[in-house]
PDB file of N, CA and C in Angstrom:
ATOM      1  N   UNK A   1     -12.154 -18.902  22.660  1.00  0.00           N
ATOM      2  CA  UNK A   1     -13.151 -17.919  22.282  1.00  0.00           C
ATOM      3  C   UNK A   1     -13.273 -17.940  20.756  1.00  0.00           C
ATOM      4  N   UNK A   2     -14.656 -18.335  20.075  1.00  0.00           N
ATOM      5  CA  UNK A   2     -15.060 -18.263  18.606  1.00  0.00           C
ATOM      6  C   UNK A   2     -15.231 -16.862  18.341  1.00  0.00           C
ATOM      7  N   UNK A   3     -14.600 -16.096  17.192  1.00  0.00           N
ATOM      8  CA  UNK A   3     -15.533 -15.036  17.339  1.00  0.00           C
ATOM      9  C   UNK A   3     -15.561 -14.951  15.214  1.00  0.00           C
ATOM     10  N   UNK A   4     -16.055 -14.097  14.862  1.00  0.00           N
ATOM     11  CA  UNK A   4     -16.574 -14.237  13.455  1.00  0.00           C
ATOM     12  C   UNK A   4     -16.329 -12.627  12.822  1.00  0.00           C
ATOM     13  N   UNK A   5     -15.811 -12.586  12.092  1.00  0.00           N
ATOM     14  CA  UNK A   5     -15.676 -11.307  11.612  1.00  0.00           C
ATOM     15  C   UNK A   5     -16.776 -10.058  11.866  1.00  0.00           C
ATOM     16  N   UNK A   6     -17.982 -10.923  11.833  1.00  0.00           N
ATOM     17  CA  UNK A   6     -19.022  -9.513  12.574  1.00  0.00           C
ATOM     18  C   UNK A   6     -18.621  -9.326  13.676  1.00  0.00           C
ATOM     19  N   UNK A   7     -18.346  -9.644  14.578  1.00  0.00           N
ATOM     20  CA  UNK A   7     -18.212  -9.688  15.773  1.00  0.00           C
ATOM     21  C   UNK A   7     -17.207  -8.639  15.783  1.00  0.00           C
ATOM     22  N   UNK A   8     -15.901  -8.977  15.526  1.00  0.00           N
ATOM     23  CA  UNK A   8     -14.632  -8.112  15.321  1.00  0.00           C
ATOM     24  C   UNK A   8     -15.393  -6.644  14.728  1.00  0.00           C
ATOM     25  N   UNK A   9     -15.755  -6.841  13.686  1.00  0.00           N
ATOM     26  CA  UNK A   9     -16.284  -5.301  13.333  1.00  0.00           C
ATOM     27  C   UNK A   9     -17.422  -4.489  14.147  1.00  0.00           C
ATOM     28  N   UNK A  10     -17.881  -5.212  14.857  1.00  0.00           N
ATOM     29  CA  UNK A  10     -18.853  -4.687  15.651  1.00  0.00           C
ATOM     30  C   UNK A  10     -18.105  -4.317  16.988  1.00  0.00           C
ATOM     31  N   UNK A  11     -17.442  -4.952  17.367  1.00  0.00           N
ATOM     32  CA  UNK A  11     -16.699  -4.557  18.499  1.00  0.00           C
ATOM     33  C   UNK A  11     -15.546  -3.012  17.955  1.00  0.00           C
ATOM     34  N   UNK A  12     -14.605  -3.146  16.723  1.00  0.00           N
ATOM     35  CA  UNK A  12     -14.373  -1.911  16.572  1.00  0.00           C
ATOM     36  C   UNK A  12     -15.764  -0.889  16.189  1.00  0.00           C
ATOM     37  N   UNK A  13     -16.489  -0.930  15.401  1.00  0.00           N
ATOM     38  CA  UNK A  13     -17.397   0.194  15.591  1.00  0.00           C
ATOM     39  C   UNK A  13     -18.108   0.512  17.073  1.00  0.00           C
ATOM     40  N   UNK A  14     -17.896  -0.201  18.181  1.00  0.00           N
ATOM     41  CA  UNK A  14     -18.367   0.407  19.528  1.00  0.00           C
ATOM     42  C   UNK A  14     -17.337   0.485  19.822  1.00  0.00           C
ATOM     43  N   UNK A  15     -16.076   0.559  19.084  1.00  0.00           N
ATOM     44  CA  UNK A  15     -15.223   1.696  20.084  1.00  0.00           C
ATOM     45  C   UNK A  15     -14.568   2.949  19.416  1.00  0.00           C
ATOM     46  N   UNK A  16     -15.047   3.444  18.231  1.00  0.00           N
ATOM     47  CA  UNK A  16     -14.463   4.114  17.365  1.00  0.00           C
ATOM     48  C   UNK A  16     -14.989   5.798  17.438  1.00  0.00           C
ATOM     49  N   UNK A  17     -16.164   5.443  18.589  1.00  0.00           N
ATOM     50  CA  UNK A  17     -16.277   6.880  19.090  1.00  0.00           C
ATOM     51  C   UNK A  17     -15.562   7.408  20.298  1.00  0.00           C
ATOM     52  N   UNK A  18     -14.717   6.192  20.665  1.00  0.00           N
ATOM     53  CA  UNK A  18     -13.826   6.542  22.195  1.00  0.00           C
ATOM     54  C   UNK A  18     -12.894   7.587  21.642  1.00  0.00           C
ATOM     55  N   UNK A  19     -12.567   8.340  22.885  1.00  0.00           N
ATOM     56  CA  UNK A  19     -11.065   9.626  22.372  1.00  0.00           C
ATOM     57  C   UNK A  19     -10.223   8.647  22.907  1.00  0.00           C
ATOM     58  N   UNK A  20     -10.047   7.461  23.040  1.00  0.00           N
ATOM     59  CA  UNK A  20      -8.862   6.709  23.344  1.00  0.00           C
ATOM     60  C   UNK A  20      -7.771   5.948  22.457  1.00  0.00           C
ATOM     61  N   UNK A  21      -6.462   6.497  22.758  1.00  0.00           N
ATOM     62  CA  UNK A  21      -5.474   6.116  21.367  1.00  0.00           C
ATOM     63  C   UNK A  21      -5.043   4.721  20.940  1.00  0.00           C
ATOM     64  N   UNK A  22      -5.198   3.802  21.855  1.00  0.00           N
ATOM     65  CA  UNK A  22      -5.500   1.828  21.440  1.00  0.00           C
ATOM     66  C   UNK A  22      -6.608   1.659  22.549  1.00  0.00           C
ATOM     67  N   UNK A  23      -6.961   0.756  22.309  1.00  0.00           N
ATOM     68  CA  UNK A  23      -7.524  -0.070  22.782  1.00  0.00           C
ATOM     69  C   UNK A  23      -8.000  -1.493  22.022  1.00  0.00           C
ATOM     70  N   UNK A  24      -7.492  -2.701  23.473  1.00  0.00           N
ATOM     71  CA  UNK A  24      -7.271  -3.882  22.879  1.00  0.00           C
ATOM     72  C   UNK A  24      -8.747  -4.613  22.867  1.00  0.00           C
ATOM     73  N   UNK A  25      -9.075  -4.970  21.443  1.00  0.00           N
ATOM     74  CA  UNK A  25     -10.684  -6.177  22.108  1.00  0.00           C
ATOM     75  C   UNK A  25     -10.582  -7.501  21.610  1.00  0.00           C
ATOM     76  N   UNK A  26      -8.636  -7.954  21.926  1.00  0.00           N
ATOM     77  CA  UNK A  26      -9.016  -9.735  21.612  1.00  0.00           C
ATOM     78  C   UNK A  26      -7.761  -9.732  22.015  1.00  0.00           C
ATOM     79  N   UNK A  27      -7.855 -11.048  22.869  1.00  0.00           N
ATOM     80  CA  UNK A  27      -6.740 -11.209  23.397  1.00  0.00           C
ATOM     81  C   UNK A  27      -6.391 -12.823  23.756  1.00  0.00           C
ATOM     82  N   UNK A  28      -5.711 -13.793  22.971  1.00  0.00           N
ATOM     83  CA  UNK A  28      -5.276 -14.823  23.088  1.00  0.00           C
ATOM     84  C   UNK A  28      -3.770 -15.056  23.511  1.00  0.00           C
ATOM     85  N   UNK A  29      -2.730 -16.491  23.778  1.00  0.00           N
ATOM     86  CA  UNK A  29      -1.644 -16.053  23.607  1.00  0.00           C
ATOM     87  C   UNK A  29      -0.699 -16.300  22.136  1.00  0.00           C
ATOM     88  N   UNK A  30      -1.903 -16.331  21.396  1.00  0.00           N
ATOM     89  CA  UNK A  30      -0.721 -16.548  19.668  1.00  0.00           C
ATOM     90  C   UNK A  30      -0.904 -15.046  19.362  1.00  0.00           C
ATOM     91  N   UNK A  31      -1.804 -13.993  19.911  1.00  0.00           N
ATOM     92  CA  UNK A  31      -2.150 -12.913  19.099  1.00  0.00           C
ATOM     93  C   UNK A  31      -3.013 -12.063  19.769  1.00  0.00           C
ATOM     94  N   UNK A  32      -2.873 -10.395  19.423  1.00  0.00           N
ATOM     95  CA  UNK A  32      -3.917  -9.516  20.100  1.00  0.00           C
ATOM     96  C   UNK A  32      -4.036  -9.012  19.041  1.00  0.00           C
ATOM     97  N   UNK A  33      -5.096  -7.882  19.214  1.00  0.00           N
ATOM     98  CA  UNK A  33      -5.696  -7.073  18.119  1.00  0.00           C
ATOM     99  C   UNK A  33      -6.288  -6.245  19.119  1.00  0.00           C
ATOM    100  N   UNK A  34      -6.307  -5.040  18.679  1.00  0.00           N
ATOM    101  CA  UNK A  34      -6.903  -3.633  19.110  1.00  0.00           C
ATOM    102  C   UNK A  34      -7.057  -2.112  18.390  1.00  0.00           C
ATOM    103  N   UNK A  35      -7.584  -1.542  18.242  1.00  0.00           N
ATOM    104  CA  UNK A  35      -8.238  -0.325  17.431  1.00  0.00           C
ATOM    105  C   UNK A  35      -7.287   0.757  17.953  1.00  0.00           C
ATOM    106  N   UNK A  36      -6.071   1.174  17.304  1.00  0.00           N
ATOM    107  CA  UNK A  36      -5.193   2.148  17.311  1.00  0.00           C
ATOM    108  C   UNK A  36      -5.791   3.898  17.256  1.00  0.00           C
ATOM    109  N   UNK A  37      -5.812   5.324  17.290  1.00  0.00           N
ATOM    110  CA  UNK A  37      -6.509   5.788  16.527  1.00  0.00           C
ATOM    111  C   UNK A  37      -5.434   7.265  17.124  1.00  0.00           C
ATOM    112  N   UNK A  38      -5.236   8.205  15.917  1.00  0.00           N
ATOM    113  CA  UNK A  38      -4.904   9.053  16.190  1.00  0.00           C
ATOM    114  C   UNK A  38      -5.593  10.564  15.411  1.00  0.00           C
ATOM    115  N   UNK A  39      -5.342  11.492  16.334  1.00  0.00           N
ATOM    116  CA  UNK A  39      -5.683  12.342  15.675  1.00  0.00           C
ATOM    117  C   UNK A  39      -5.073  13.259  15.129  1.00  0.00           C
ATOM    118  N   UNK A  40      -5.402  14.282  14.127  1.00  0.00           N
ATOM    119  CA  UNK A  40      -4.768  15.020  13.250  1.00  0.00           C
ATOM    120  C   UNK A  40      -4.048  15.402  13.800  1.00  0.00           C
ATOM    121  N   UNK A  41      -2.419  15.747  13.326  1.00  0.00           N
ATOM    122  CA  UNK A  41      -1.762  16.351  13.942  1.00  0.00           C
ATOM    123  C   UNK A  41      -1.324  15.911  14.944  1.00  0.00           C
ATOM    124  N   UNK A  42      -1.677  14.773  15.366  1.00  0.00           N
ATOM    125  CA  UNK A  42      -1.448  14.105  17.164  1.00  0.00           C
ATOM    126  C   UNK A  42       0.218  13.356  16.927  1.00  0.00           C
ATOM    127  N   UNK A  43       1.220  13.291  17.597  1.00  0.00           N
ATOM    128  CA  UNK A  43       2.281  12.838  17.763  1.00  0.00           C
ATOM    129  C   UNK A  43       2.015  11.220  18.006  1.00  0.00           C
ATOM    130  N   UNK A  44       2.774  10.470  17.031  1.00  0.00           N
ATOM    131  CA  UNK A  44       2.539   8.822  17.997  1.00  0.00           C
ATOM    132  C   UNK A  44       3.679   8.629  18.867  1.00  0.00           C
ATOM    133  N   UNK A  45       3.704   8.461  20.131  1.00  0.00           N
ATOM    134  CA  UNK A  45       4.375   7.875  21.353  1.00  0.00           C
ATOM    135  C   UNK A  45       4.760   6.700  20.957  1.00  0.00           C
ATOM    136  N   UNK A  46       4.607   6.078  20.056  1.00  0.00           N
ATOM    137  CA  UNK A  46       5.206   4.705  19.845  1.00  0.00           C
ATOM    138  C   UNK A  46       6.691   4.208  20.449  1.00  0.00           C
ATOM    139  N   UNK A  47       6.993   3.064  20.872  1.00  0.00           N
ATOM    140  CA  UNK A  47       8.394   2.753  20.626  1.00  0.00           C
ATOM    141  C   UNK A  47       8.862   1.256  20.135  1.00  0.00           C
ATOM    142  N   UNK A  48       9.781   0.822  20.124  1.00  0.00           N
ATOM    143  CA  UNK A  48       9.717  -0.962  19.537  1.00  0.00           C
ATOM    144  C   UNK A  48       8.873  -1.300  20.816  1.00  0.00           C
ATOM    145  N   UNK A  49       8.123  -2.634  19.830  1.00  0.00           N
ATOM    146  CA  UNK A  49       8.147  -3.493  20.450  1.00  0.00           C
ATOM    147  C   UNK A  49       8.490  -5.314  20.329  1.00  0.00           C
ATOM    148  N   UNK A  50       8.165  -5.660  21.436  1.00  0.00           N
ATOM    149  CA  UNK A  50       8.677  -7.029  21.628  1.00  0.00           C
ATOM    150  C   UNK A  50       8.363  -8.326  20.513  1.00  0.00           C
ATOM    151  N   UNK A  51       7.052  -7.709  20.256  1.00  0.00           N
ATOM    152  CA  UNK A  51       6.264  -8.562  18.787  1.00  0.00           C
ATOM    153  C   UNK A  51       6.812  -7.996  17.613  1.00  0.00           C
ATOM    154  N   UNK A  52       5.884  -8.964  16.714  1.00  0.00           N
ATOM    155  CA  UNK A  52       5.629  -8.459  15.649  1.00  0.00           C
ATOM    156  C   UNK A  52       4.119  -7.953  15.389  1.00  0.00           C
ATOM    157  N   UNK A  53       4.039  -6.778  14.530  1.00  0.00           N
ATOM    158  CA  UNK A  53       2.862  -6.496  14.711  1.00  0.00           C
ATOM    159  C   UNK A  53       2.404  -6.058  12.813  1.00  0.00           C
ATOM    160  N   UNK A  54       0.914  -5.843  12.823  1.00  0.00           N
ATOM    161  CA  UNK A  54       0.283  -6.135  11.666  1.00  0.00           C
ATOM    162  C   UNK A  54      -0.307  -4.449  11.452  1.00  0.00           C
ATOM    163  N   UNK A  55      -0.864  -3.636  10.789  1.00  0.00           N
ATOM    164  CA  UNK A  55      -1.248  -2.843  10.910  1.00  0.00           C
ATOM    165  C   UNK A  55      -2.107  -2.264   9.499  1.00  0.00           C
ATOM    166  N   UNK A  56      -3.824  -2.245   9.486  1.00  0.00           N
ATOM    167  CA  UNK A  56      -4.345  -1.687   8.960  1.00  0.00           C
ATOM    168  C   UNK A  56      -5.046  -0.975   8.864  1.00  0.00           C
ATOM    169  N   UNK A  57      -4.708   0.045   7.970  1.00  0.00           N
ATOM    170  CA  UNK A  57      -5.384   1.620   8.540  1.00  0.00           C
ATOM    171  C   UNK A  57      -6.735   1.532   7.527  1.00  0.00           C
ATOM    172  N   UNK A  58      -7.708   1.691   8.369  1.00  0.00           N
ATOM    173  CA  UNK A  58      -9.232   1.509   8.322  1.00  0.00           C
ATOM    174  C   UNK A  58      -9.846   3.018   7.624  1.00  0.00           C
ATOM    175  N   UNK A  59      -9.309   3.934   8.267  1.00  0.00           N
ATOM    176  CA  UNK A  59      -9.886   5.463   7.904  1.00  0.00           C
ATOM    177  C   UNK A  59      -8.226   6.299   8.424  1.00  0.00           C
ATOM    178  N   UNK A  60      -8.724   7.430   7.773  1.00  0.00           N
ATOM    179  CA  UNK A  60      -7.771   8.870   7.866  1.00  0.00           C
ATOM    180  C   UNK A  60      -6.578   8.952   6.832  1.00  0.00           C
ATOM    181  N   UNK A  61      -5.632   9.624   7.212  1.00  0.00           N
ATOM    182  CA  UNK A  61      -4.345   9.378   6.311  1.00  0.00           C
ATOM    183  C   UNK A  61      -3.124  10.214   6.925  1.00  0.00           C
ATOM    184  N   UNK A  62      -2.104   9.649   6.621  1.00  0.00           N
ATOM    185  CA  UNK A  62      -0.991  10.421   7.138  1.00  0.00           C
ATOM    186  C   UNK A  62       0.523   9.610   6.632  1.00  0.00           C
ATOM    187  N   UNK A  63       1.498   9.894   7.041  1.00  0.00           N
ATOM    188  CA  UNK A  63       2.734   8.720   7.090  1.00  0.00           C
ATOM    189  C   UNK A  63       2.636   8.285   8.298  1.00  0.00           C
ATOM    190  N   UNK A  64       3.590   6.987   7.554  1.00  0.00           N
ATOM    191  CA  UNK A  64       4.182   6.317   8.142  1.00  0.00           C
ATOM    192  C   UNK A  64       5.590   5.672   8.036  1.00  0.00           C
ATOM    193  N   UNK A  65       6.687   5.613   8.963  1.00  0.00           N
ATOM    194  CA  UNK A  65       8.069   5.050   8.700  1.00  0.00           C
ATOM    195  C   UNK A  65       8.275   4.171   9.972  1.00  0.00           C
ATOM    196  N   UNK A  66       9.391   2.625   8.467  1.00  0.00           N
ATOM    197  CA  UNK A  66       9.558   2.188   9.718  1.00  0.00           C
ATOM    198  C   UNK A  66      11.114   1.750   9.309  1.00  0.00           C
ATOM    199  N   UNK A  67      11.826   1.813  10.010  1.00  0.00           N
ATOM    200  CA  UNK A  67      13.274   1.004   9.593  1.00  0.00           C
ATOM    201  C   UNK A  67      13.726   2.275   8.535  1.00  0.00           C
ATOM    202  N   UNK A  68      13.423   3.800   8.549  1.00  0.00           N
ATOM    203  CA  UNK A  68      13.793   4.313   7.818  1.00  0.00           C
ATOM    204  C   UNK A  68      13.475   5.043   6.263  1.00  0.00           C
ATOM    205  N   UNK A  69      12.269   3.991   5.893  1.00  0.00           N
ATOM    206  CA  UNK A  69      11.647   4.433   5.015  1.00  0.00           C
ATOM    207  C   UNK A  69      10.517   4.639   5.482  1.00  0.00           C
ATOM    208  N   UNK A  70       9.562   5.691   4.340  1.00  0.00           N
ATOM    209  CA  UNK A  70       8.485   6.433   4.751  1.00  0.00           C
ATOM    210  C   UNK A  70       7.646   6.129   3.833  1.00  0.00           C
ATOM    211  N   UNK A  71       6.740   6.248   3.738  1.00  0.00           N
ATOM    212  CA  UNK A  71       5.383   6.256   2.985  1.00  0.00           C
ATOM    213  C   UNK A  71       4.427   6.592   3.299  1.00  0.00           C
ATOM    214  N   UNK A  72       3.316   7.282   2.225  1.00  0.00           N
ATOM    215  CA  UNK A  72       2.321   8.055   3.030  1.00  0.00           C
ATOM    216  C   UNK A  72       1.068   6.421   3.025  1.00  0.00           C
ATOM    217  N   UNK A  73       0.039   6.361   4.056  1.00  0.00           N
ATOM    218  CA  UNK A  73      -0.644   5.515   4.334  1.00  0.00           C
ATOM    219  C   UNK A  73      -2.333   6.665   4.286  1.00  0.00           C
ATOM    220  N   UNK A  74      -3.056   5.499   3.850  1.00  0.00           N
ATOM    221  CA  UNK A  74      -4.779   5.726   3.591  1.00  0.00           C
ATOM    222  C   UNK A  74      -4.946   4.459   3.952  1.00  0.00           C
ATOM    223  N   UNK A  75      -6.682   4.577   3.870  1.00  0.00           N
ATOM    224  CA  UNK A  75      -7.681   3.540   3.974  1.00  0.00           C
ATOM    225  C   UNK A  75      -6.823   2.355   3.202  1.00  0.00           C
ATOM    226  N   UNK A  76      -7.071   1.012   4.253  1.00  0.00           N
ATOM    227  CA  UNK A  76      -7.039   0.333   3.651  1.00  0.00           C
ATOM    228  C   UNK A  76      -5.314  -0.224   3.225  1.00  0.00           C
ATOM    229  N   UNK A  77      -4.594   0.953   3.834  1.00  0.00           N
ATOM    230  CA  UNK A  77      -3.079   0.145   3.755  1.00  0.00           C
ATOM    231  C   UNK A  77      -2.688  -0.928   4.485  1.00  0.00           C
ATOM    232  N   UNK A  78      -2.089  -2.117   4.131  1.00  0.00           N
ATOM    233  CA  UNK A  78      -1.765  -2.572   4.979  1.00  0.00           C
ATOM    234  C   UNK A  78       0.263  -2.728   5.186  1.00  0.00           C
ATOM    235  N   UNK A  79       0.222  -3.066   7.026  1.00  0.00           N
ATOM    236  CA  UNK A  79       1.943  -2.680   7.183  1.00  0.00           C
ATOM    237  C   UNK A  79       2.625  -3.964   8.459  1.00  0.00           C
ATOM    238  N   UNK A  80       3.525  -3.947   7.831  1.00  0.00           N
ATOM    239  CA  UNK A  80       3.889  -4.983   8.870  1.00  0.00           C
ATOM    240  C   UNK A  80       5.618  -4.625   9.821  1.00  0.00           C
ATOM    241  N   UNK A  81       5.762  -4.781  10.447  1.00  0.00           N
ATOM    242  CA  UNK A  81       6.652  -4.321  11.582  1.00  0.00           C
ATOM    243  C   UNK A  81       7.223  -5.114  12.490  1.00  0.00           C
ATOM    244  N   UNK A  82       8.581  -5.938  11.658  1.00  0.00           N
ATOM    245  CA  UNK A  82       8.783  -6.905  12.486  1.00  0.00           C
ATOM    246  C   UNK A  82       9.459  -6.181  13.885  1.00  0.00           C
ATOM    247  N   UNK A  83       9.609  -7.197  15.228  1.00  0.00           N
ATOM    248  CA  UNK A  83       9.710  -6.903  16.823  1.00  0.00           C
ATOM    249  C   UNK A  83      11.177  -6.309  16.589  1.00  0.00           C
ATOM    250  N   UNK A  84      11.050  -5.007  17.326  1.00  0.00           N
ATOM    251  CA  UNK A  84      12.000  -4.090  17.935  1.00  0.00           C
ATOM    252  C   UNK A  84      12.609  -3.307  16.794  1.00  0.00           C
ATOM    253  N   UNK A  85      12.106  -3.167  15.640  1.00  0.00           N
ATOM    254  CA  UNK A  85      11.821  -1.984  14.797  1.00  0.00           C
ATOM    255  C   UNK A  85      11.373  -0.619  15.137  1.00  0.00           C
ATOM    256  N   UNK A  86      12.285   0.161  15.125  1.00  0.00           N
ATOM    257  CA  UNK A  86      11.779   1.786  15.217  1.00  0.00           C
ATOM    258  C   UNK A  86      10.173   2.203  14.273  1.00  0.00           C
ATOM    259  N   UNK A  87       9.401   2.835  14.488  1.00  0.00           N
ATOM    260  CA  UNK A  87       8.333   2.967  13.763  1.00  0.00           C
ATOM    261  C   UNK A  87       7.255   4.074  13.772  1.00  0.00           C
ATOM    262  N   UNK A  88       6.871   4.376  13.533  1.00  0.00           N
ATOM    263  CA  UNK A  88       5.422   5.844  13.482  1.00  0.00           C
ATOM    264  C   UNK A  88       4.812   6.310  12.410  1.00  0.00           C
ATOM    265  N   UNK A  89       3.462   6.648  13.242  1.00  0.00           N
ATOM    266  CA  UNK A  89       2.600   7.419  12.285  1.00  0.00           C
ATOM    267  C   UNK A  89       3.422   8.607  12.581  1.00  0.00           C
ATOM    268  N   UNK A  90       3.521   9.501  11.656  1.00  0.00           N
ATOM    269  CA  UNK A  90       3.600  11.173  11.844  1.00  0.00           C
ATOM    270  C   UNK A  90       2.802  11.843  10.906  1.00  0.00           C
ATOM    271  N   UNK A  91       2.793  12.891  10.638  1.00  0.00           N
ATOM    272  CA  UNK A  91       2.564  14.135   9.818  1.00  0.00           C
ATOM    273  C   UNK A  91       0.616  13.442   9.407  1.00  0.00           C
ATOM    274  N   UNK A  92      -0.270  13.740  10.147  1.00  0.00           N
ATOM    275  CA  UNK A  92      -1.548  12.616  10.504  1.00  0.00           C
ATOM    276  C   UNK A  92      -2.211  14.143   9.720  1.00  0.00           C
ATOM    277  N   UNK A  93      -2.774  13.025   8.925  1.00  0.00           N
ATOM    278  CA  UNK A  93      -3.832  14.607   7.641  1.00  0.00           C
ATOM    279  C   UNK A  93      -4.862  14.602   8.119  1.00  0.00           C
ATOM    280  N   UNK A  94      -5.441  13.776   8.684  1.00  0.00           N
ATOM    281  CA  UNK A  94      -6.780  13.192   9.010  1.00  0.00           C
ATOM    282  C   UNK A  94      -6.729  12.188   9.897  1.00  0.00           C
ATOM    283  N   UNK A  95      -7.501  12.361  10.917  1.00  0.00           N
ATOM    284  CA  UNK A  95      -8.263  11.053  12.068  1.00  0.00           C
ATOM    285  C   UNK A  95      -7.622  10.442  11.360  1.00  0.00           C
ATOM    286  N   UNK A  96      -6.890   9.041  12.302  1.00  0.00           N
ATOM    287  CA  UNK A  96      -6.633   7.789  11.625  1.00  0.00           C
ATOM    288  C   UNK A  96      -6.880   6.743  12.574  1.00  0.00           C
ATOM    289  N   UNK A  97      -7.688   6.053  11.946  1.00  0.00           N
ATOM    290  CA  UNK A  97      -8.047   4.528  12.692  1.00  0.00           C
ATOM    291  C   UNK A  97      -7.169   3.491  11.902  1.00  0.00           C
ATOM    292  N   UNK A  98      -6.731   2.505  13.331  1.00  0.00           N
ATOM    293  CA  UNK A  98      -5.944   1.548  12.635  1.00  0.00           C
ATOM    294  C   UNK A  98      -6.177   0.087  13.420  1.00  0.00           C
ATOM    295  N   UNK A  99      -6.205  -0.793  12.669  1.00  0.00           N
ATOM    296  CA  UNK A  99      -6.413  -1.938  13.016  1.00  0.00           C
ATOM    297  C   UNK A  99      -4.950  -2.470  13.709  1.00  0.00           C
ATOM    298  N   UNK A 100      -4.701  -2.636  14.849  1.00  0.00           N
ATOM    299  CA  UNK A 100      -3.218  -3.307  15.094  1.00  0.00           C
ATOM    300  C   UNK A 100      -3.428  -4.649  15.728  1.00  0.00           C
ATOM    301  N   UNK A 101      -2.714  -5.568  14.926  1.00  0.00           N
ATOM    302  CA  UNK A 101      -2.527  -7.102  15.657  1.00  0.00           C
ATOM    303  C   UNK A 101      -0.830  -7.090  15.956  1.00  0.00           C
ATOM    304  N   UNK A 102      -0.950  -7.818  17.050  1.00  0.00           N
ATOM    305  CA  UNK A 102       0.209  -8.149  17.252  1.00  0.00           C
ATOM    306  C   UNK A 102       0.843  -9.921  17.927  1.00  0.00           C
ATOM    307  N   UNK A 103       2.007 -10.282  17.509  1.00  0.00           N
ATOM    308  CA  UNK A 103       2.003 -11.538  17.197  1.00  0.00           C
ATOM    309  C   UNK A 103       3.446 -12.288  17.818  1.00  0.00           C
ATOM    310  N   UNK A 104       3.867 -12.643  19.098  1.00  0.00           N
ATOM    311  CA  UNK A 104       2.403 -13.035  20.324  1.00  0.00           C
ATOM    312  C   UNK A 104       1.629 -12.040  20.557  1.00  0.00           C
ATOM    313  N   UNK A 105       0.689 -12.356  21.338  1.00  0.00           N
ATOM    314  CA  UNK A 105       0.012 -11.136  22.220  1.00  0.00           C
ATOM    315  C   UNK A 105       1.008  -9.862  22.552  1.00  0.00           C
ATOM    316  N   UNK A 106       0.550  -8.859  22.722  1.00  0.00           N
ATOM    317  CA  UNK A 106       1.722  -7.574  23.715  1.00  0.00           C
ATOM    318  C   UNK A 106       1.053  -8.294  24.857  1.00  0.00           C
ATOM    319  N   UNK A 107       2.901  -7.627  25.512  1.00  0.00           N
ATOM    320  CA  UNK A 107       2.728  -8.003  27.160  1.00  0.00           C
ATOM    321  C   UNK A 107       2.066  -6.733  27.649  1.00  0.00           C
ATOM    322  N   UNK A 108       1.246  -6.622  28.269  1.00  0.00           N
ATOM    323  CA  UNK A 108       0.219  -5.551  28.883  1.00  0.00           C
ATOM    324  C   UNK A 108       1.491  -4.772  30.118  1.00  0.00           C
TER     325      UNK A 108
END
């Protein structure tokens, strides 16, 4: 599957009005990618996982910790999380959309 950076952005902007907290729109087996999104105040359920994963937050703001340290995250941060690392958004100031790849694919 070719796809071109419009494409990718067009596919997250038709899904960025969903109330849904990921959702995946690429899926090979070197790599996935899917539109993360939480809302203010919303708890992340996260737990390790099996990959490694990529993470850039597109809109909102809040923290994030992983392995212990914290930092607050905006537009445009980018984070990386190697496999079976403890990790989360918390304390969410604002909607946050996030770009997540992960590397292999997640196992569904």
């Amino acid at each position: 599957m070719k796809m071109h950076l419009e494409d990718i952005a067009a596919r997250i902007a038709r899904q960025s009005d969903l109330s849904v907290e990921c959702r995946e729109f690429l899926r090979v087996p070197a790599i996935s990618a899917g539109l993360y999104r939480l809302k203010k105040g919303e708890k992340d359920p996260q737990t390790p996982h099996r990959q490694d994963e990529i993470y850039y937050v597109i809109k909102g703001r809040g923290q994030f910790t992983v392995g212990g340290e914290t930092a607050s995250v905006g537009p445009g941060a980018f984070l990386y999380v190697a496999r079976m690392v403890e990790h989360r958004f918390h304390d969410i100031e604002e909607d946050i959309d996030i770009l997540v790849l992960f590397s292999p694919a997640e196992v569904a």
